[in-house]
Each structure stands twice: as C-alpha cells, then as structure tokens.
C-alpha atoms as a PDB file:
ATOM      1  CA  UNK A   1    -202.924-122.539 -63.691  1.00  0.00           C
ATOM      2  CA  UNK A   2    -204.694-123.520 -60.741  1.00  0.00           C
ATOM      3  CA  UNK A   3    -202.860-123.430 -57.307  1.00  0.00           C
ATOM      4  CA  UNK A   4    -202.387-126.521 -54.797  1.00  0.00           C
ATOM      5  CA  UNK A   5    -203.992-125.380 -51.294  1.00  0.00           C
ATOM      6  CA  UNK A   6    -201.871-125.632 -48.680  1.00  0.00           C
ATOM      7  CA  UNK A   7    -201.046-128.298 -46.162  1.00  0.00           C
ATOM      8  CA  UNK A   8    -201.731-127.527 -42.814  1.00  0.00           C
ATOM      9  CA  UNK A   9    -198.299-127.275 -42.080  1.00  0.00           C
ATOM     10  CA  UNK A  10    -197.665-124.513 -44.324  1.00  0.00           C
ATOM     11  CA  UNK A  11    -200.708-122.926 -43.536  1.00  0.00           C
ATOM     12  CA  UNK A  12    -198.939-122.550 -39.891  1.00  0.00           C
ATOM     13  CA  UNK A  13    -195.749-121.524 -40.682  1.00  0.00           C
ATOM     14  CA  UNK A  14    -197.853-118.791 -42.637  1.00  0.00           C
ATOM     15  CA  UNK A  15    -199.421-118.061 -39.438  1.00  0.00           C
ATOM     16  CA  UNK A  16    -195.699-117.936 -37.758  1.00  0.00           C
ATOM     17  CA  UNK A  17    -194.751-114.590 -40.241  1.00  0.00           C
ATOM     18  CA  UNK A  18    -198.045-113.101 -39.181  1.00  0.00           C
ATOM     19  CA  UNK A  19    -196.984-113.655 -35.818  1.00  0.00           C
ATOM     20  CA  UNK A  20    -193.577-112.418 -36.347  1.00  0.00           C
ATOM     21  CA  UNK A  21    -195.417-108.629 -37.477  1.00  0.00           C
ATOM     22  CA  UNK A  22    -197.128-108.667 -33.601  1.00  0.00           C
ATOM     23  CA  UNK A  23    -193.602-108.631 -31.501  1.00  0.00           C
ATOM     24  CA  UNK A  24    -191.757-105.776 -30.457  1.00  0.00           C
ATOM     25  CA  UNK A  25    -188.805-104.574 -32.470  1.00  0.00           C
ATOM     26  CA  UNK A  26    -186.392-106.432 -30.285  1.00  0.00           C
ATOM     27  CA  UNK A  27    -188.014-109.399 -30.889  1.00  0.00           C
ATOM     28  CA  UNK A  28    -186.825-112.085 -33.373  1.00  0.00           C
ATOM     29  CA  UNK A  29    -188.896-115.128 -34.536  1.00  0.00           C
ATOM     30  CA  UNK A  30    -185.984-117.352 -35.914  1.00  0.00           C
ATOM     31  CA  UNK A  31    -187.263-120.359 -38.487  1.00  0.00           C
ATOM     32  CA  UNK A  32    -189.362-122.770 -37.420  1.00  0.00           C
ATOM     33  CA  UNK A  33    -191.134-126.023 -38.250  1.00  0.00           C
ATOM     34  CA  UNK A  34    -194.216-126.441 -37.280  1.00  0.00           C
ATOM     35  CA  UNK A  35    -196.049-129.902 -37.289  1.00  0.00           C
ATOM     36  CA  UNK A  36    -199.720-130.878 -35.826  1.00  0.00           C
ATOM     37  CA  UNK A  37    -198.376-134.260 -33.845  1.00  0.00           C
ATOM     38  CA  UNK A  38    -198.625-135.363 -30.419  1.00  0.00           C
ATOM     39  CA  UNK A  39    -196.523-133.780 -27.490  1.00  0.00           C
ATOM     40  CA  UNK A  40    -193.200-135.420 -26.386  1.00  0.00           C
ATOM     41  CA  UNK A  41    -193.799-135.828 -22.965  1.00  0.00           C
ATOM     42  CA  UNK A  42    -197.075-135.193 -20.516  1.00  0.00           C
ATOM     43  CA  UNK A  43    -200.588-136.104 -21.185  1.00  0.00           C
ATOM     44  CA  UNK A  44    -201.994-136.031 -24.933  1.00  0.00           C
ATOM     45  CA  UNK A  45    -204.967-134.690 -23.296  1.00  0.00           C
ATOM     46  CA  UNK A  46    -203.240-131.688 -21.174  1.00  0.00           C
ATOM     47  CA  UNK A  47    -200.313-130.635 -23.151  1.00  0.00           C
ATOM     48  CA  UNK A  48    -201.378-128.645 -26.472  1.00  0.00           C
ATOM     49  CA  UNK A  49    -197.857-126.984 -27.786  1.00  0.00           C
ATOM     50  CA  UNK A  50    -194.492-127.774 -27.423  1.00  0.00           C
ATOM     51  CA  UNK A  51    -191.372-125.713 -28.794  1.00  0.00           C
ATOM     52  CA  UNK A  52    -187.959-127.478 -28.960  1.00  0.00           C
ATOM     53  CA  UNK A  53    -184.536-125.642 -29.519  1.00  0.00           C
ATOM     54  CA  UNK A  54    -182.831-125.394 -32.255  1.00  0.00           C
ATOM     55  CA  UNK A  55    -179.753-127.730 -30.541  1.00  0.00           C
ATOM     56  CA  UNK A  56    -182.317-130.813 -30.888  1.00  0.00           C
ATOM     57  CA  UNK A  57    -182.935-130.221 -34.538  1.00  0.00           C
ATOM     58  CA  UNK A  58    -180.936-131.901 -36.655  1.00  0.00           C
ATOM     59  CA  UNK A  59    -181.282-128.659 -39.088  1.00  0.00           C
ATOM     60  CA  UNK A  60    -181.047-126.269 -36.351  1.00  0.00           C
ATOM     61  CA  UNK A  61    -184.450-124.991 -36.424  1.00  0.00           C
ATOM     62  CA  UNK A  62    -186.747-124.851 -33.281  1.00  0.00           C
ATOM     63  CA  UNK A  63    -189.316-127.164 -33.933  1.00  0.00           C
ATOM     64  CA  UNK A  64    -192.896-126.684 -32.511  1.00  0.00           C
ATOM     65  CA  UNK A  65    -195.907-128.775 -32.004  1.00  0.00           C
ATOM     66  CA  UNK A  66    -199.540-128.506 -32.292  1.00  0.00           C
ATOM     67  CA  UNK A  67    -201.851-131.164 -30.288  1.00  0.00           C
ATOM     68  CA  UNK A  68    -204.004-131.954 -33.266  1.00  0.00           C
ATOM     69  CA  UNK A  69    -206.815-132.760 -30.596  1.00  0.00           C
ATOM     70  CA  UNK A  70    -206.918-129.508 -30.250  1.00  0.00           C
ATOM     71  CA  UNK A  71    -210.348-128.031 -32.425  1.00  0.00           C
ATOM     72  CA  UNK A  72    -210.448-124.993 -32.551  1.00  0.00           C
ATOM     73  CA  UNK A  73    -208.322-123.152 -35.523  1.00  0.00           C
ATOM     74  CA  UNK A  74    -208.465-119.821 -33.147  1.00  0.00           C
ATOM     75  CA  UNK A  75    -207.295-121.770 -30.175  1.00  0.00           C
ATOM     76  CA  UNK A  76    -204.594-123.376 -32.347  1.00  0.00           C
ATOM     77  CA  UNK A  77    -203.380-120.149 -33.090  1.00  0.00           C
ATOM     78  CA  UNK A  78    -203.119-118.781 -29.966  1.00  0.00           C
ATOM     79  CA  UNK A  79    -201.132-122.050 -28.637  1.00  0.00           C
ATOM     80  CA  UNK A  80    -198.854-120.920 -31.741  1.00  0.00           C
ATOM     81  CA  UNK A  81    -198.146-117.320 -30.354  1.00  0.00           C
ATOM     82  CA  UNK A  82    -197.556-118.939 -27.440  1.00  0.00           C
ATOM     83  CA  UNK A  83    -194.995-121.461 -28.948  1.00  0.00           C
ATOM     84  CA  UNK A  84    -193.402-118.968 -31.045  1.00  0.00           C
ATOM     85  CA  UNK A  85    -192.199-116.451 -28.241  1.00  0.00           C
ATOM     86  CA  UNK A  86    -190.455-119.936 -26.572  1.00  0.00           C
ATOM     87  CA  UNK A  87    -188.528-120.129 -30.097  1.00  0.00           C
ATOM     88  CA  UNK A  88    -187.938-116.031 -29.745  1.00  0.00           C
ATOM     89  CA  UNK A  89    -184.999-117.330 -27.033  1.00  0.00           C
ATOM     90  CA  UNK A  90    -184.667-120.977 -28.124  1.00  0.00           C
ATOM     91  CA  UNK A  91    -186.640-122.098 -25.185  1.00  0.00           C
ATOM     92  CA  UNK A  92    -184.175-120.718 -22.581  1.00  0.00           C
ATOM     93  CA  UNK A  93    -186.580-118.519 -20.578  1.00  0.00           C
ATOM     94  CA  UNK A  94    -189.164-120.592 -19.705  1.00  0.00           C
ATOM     95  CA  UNK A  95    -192.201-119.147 -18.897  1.00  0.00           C
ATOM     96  CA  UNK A  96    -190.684-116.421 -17.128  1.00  0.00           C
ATOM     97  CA  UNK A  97    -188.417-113.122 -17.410  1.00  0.00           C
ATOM     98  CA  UNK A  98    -188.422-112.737 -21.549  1.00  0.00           C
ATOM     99  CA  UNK A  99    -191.660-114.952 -21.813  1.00  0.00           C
ATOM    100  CA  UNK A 100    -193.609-113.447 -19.469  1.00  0.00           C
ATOM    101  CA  UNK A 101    -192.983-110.273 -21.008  1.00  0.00           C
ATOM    102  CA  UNK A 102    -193.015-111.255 -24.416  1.00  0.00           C
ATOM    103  CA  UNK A 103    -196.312-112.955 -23.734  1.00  0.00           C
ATOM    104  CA  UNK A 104    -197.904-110.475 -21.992  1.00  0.00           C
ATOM    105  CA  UNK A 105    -196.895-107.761 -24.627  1.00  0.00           C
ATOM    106  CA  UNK A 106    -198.535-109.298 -27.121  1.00  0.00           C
ATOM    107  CA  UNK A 107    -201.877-109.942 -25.317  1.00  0.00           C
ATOM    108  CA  UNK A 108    -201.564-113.151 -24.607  1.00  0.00           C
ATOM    109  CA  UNK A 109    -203.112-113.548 -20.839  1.00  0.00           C
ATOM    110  CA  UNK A 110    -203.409-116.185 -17.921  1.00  0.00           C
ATOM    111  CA  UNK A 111    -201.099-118.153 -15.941  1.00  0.00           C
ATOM    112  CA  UNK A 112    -197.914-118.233 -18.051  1.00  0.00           C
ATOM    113  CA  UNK A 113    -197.464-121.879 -18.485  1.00  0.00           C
ATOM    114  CA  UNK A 114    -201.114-121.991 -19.989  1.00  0.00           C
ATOM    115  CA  UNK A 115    -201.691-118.341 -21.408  1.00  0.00           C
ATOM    116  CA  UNK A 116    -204.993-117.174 -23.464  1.00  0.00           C
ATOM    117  CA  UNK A 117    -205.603-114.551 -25.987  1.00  0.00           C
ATOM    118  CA  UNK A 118    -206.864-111.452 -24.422  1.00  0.00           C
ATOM    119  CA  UNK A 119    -209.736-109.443 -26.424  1.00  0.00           C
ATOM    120  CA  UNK A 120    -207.530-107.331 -28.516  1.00  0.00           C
ATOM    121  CA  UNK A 121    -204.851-110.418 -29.716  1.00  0.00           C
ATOM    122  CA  UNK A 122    -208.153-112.677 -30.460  1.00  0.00           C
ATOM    123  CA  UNK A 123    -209.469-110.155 -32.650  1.00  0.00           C
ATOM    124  CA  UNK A 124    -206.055-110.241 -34.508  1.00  0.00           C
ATOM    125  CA  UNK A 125    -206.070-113.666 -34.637  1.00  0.00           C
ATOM    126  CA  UNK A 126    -209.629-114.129 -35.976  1.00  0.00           C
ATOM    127  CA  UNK A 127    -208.482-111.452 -38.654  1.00  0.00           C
ATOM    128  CA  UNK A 128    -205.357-113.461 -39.670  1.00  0.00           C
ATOM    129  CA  UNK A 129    -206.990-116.537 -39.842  1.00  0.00           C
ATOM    130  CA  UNK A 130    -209.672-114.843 -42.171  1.00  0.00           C
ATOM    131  CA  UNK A 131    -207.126-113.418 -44.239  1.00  0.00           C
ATOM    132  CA  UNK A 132    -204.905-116.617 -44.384  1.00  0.00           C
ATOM    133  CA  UNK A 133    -207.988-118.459 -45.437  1.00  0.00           C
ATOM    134  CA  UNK A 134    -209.722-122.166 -44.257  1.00  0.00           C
ATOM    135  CA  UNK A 135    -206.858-124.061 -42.542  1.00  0.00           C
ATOM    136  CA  UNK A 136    -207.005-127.549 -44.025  1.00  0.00           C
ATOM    137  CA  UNK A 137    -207.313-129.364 -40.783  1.00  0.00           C
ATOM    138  CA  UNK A 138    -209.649-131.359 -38.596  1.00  0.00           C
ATOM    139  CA  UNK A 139    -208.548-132.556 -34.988  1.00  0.00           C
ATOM    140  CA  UNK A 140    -208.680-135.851 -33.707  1.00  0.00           C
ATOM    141  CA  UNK A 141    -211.274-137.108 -31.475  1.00  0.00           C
ATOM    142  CA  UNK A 142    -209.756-138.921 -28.415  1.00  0.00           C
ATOM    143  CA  UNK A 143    -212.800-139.962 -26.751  1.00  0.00           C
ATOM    144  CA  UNK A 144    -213.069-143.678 -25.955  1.00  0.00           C
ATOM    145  CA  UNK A 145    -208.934-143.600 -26.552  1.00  0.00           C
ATOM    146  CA  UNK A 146    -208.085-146.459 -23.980  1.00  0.00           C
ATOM    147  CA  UNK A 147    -205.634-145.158 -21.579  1.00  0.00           C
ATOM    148  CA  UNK A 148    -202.170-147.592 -21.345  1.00  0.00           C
ATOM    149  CA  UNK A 149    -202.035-148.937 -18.375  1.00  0.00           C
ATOM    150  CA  UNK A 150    -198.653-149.572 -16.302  1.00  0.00           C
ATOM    151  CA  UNK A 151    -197.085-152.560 -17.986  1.00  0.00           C
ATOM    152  CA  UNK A 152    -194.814-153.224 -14.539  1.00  0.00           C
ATOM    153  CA  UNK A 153    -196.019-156.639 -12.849  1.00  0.00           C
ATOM    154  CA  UNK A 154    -196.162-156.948  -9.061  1.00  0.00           C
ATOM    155  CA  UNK A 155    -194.217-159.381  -7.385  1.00  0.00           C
ATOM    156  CA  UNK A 156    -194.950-159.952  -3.801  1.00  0.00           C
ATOM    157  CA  UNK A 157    -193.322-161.524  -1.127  1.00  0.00           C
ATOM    158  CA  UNK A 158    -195.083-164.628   0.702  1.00  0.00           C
ATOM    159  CA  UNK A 159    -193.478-164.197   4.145  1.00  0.00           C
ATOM    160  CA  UNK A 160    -193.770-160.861   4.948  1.00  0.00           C
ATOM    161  CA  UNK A 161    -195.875-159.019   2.269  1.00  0.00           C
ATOM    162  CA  UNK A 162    -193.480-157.205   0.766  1.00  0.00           C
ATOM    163  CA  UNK A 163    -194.278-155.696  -2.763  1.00  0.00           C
ATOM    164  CA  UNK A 164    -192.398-153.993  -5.798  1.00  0.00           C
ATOM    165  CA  UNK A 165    -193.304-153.807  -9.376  1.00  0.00           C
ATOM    166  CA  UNK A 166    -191.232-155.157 -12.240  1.00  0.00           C
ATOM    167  CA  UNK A 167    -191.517-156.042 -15.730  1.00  0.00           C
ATOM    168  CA  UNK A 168    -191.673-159.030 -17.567  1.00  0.00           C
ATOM    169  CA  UNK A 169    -188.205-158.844 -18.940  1.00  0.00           C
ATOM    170  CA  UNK A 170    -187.140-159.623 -15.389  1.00  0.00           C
ATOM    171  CA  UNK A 171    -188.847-162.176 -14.029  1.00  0.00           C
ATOM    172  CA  UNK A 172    -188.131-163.997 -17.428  1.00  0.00           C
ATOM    173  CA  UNK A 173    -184.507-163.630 -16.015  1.00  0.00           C
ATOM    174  CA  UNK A 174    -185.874-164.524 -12.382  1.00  0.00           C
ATOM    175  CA  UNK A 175    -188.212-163.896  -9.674  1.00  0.00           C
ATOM    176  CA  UNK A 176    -186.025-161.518  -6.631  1.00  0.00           C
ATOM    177  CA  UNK A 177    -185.970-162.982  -3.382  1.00  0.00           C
ATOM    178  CA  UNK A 178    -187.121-160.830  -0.650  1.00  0.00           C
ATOM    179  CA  UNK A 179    -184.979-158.770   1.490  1.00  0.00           C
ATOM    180  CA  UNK A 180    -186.566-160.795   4.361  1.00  0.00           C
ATOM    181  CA  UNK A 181    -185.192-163.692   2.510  1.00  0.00           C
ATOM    182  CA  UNK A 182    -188.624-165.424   1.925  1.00  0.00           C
ATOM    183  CA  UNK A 183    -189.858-165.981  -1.601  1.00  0.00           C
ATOM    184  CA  UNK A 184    -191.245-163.576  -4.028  1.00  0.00           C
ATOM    185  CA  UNK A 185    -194.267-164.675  -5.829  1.00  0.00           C
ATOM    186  CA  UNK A 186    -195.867-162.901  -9.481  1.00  0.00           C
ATOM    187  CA  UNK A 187    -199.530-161.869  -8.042  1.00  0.00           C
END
C-alpha cells in the first residue's frame, strides 16, 4: 500500500516534535497548529512567524504561522524554533526573560525579536530536514504585489486650509464643516 506524502502542514508539525527533542528538560512544547498563511498584523513582507496563545484558539492550542513568502525550507525552520519557544509560555514572555533564554539555549542567535540559527542549530536543522524528507512547499512570489494604498479621502477646508482625512462612508453622510466655520471641500 502506497503512502500519501504529507501536506506541508504536517510536515511542520513533524518538524515541531523534532524541535521539542532540542529544549531543555524544563521545557514543554504544548500542541500546536501550524499553518503557512500570512501574518495577522505588520507587513507581509517583514513579519515571517507569528505564535498565538492558546486563549485565542477556539481548541486551545497555540497556533503559529509561517509567511509562505518565505523560501527557504532551512529558514522556515528556524522561524519555527523561533515560534515554538513563544508557544513554550503561551506567548507571555515576549522576547525576553524565558525567550531570551530559551532562544539562546538552543542556538538560536541575533536580536531577539528577529533571531537566526547559529552554526551548531543550522546543522541540526539541515539534518532534520534531511531526515524528515522534501517539504511539499513552494513560497509565494510577492514581487510586483501592488501595495493598498490608504483608502481615507482628504477633505479640506476652503477658508483656512485646514485638512483631515475621512472615508467615503462619511462624506456619503456629509461633508464636516471646518472648525473655522468655513466649508470643507473633497480634494
């Protein structure tokens, strides 16, 4: 019977008891999910893992994502480690105190709220990944993504220059007048 290859979800959550085997003893991965989707907040381009705690899970499971932009399978991994030690507390920490140690104990180097694989945890990682097999996965390719521009509309005043921004839900309901009390024009 042949066997189905694994999604690249599974193939990371894999990766997450692999990672479990690294900690120190005190140490506790709990369950996690973890999904290749975009992050929840920041720039698409900047932001490359994300762990939530278990409290915004509707099954009570931290829940961490992968920046499928991201295309390297090493580099993935190490975002992972990273990822996993925020679920180690349920994202209480930080990147300090049990992070930073946690992080640092495992080789992971750099400035804490963007760490790296040192030499030794790289090697690891390239060994796992070998031993876990090809990751089914291919990153996306944001180049020539049009950024979204700010969908506020500025209204100006015609007395005395005044400006804000809006949107068009508002001036549907009506144009502001000016503090000055002249009239406020859509530029």
């Amino acid at each position: 019977m042949k066997t189905q290859p694994l999604t690249r979800e599974q193939w990371l959550n894999h990766a997450v008891d692999h990672i479990r085997t690294i900690m120190a003893p005190e140490v506790r991965i709990p369950q996690v999910k973890v999904s290749c989707s975009w992050p929840g907040g920041g720039s698409a381009r900047k932001r490359i893992g994300e762990c939530w705690p278990r409290s915004r899970s509707s099954v009570n499971v931290n829940e961490i994502f992968l920046n499928p932009a991201v295309k390297s399978v090493t580099l993935l991994v190490e975002v992972l480690v990273h990822e996993a030690i925020h679920a180690a507390d349920d994202c209480q920490s930080g990147h300090k105190g049990f992070f930073r140690r946690t992080a640092l104990g495992v080789g992971l180097e750099g400035k804490m709220t963007a760490t790296h694989a040192g030499p030794v945890l790289r090697e690891w990682i390239e060994s796992k990944i070998e031993a876990l097999g090809a990751m089914p996965y291919g990153s996306l390719n944001l180049d020539g993504r049009k950024k979204q521009s700010t969908r506020m509309i500025k209204v100006e005043c015609m007395d005395c220059g005044y400006t804000l921004r809006t949107t068009q839900k508002w001036i549907e309901v009506g144009v502001p007048t000016c503090c000055c009390g002249g009239d406020m024009g859509v530029c």
